[in-house]
Protein backbone atom coordinates (compact mmCIF):
# COMPACT_ATOMS: atom_id res chain seq x y z
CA UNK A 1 23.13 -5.34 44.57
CA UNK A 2 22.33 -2.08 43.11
CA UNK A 3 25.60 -0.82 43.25
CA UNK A 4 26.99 -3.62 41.64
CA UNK A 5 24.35 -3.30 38.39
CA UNK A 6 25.27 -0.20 38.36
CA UNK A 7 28.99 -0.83 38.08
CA UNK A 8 28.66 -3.21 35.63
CA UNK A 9 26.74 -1.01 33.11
CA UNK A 10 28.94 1.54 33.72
CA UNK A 11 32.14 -0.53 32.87
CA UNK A 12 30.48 -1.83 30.05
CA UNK A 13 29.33 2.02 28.95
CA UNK A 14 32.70 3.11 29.20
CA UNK A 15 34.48 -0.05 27.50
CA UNK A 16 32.72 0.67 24.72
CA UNK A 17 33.57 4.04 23.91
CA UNK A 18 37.56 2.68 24.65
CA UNK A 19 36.82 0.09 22.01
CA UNK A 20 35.15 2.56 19.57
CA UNK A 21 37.92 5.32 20.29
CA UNK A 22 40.75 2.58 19.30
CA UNK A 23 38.72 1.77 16.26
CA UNK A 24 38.40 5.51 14.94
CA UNK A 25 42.44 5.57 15.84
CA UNK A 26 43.23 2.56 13.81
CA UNK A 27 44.44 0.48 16.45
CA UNK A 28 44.02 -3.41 15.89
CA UNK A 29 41.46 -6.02 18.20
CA UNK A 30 44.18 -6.17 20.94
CA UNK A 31 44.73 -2.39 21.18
CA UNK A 32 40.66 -2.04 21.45
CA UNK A 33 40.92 -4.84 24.17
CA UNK A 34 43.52 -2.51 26.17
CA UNK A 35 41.57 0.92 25.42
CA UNK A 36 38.34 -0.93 26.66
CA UNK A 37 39.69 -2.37 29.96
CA UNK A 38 41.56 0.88 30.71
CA UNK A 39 38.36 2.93 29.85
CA UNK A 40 36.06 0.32 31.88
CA UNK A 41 37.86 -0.63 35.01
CA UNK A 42 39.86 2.75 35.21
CA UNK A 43 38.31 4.63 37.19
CA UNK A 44 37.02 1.92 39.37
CA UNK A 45 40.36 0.53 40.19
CA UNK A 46 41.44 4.56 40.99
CA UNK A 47 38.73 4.70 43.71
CA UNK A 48 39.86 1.48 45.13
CA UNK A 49 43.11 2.48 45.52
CA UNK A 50 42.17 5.47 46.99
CA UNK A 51 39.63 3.64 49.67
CA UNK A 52 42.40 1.33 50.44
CA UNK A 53 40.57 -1.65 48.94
CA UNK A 54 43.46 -3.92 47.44
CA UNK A 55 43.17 -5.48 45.27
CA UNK A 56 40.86 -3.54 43.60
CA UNK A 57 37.32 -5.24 43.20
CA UNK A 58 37.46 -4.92 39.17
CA UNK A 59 40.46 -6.67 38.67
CA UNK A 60 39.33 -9.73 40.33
CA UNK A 61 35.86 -9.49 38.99
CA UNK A 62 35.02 -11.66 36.39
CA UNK A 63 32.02 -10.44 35.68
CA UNK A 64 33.31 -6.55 34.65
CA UNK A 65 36.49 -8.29 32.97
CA UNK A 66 34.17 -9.98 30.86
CA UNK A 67 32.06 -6.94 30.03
CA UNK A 68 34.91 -4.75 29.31
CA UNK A 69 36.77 -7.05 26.96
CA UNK A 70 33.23 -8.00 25.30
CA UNK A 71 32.29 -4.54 24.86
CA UNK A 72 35.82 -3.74 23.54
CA UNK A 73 35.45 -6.49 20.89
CA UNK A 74 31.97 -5.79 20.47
CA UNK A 75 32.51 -1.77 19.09
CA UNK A 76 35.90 -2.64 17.41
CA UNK A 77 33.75 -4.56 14.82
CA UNK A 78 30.99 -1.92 15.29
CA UNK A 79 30.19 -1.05 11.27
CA UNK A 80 29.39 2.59 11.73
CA UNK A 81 30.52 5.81 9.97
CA UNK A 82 33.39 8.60 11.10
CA UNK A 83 30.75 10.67 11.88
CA UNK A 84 28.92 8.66 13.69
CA UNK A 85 31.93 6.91 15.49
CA UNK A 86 32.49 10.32 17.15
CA UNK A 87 28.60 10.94 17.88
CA UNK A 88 28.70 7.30 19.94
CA UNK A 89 31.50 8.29 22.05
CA UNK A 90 30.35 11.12 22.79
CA UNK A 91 27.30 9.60 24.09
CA UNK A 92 28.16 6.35 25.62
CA UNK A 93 31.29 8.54 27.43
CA UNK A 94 28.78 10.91 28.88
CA UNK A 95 26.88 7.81 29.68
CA UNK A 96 29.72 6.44 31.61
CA UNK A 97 30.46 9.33 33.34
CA UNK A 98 27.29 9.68 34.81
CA UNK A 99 27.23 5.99 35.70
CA UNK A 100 30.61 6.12 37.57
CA UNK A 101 30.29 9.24 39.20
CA UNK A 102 27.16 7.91 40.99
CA UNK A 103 28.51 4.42 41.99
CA UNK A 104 32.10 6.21 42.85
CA UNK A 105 30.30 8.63 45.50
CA UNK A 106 28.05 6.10 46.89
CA UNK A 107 30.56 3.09 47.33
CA UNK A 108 32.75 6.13 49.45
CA UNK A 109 30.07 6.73 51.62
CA UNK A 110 29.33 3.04 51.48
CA UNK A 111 32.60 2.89 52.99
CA UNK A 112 32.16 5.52 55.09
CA UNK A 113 34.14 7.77 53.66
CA UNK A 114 33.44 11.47 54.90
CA UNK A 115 31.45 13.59 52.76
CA UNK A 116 34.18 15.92 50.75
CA UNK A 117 36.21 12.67 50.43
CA UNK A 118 32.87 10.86 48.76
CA UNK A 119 32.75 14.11 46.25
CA UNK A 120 36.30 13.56 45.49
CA UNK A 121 36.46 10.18 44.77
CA UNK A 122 32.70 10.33 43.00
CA UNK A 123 34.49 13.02 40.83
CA UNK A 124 37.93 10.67 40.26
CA UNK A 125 36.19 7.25 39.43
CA UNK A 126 33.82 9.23 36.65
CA UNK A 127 36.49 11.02 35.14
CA UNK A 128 39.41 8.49 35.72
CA UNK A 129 38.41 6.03 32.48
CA UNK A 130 37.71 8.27 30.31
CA UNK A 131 41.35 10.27 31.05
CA UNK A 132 43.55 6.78 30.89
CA UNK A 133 41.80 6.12 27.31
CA UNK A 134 42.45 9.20 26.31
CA UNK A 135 46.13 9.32 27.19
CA UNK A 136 46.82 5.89 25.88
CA UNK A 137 45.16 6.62 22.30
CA UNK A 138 47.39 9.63 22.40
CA UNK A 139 44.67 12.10 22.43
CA UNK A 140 44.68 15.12 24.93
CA UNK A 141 41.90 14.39 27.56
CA UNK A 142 38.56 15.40 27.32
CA UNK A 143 38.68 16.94 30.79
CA UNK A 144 41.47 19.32 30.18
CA UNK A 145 40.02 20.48 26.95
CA UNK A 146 37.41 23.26 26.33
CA UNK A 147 34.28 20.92 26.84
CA UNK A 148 32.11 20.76 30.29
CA UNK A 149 33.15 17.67 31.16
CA UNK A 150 34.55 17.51 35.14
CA UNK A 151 31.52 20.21 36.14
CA UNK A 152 28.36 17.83 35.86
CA UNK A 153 30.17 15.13 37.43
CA UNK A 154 31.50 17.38 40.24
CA UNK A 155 28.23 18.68 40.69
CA UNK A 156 26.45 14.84 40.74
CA UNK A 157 28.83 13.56 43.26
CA UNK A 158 27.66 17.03 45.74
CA UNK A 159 23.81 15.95 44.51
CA UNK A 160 24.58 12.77 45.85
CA UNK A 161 26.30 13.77 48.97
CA UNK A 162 23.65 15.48 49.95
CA UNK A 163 20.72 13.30 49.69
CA UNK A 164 22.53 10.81 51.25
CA UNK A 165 22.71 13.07 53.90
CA UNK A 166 19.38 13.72 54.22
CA UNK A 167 18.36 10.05 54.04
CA UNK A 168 16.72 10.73 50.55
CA UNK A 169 18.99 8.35 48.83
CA UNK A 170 17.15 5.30 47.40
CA UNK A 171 17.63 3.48 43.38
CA UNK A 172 15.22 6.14 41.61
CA UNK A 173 17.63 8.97 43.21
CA UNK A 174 20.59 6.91 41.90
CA UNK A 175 19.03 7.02 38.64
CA UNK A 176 18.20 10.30 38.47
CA UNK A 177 21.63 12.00 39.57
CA UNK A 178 22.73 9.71 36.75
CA UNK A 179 20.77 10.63 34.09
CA UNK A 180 21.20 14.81 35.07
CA UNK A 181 25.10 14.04 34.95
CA UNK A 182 24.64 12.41 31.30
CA UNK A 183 22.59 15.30 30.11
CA UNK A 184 24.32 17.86 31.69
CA UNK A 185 27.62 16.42 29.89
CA UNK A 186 25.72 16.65 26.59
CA UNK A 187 23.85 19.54 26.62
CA UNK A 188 26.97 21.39 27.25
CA UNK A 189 28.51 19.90 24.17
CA UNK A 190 26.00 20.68 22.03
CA UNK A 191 25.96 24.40 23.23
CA UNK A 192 29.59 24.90 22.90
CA UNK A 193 29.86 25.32 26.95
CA UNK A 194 33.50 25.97 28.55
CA UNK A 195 35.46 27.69 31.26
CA UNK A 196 38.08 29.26 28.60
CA UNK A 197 38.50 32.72 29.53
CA UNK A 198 38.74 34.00 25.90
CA UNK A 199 35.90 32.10 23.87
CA UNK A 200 37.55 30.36 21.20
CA UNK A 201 35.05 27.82 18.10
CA UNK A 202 35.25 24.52 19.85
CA UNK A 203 34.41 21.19 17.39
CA UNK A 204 30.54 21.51 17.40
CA UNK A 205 28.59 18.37 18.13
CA UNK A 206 28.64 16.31 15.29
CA UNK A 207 26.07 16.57 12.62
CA UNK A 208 25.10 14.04 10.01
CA UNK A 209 27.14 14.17 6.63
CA UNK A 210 24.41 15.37 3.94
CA UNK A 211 23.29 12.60 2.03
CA UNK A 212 24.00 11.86 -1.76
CA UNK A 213 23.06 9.83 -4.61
């Protein structure tokens, strides 16, 4: 039951940042729609495929349909700013990527996937969302660019590998491994973190346009 909370928000976390990334891009209701399902059930529907679960539990799921096309709707008519149209994806993808990486590892070992496979796929379903949104609003993905972006969820899927392991795991651990994954993600944007060999000025984290008048 958990799990499936869990899934939910995080579906809903990352629709939102699909429907606020097609907004900023000028795309119209249907193209936010597309960006938010894609961003949502993305990297759900990877794992699945992975596990061998066909059809993938999203797709038939009314329940995360209907989140991800609300959300979508939802922060295409979201009244907010440039600058603070970048500042929310920023934060609701780092959101989702903590979410999914969580529920990805533990529905593996759910499944009883072995333990590198459960990293893997923990990994693939937090990252696989945000990359298909990015792709489809033309945009090169996060993960390949100069942010820290596959590292924290890498490193949550080992965290919760190994407390599953160890017969630790329980909701507050869930929550936890979450929450480091989220502010691992933007801590390291804020500090201008990356595994470029020659240090280049990466965007900074977006500050608030002075006010006038």
């Amino acid at each position: 039951m958990v799990n499936e909370v869990g899934e939910l928000v995080g579906v809903t976390v990352f629709a939102l940042s699909g429907g606020l990334v097609a907004a900023r891009r000028g795309m119209d209701l249907f193209g936010a729609v597309v960006l938010a399902l894609v961003a949502g059930l993305g990297g759900g529907v990877i794992r699945d495929v992975l596990l061998g679960a066909t059809p993938p539990g999203n797709l038939s799921n009314v329940w995360a349909l209907s989140c991800a096309t609300t959300a979508g709707v939802v922060a295409f008519y979201w009244d907010l700013g440039l600058d603070r149209f970048r500042r929310a994806v920023l934060v609701l993808d780092a959101g989702g990527l903590g979410l999914f990486t969580v529920n990805g590892a533990v529905t593996a070992l759910t499944l009883g996937a072995p333990p590198l496979a459960a990293v893997f796929l923990g990994l693939i379903t937090g990252i696989g969302g945000g990359v298909l949104r990015d792709l489809l609003s033309g945009q090169v993905p996060v993960v390949l660019q100069d942010d820290i972006y596959a590292v924290p969820s890498l490193a949550g899927s080992v965290a919760v590998v190994l407390l599953w392991q160890a017969g630790l795991w329980g909701v507050t651990a869930g929550v936890l491994v979450a929450v480091a994954v989220f502010a691992v993600r933007l801590l390291g944007r804020m500090r201008r973190w990356h595994l470029r060999r020659t240090p280049t000025d990466p965007p900074a984290w977006p500050e608030r346009p002075p006010r006038t008048g």
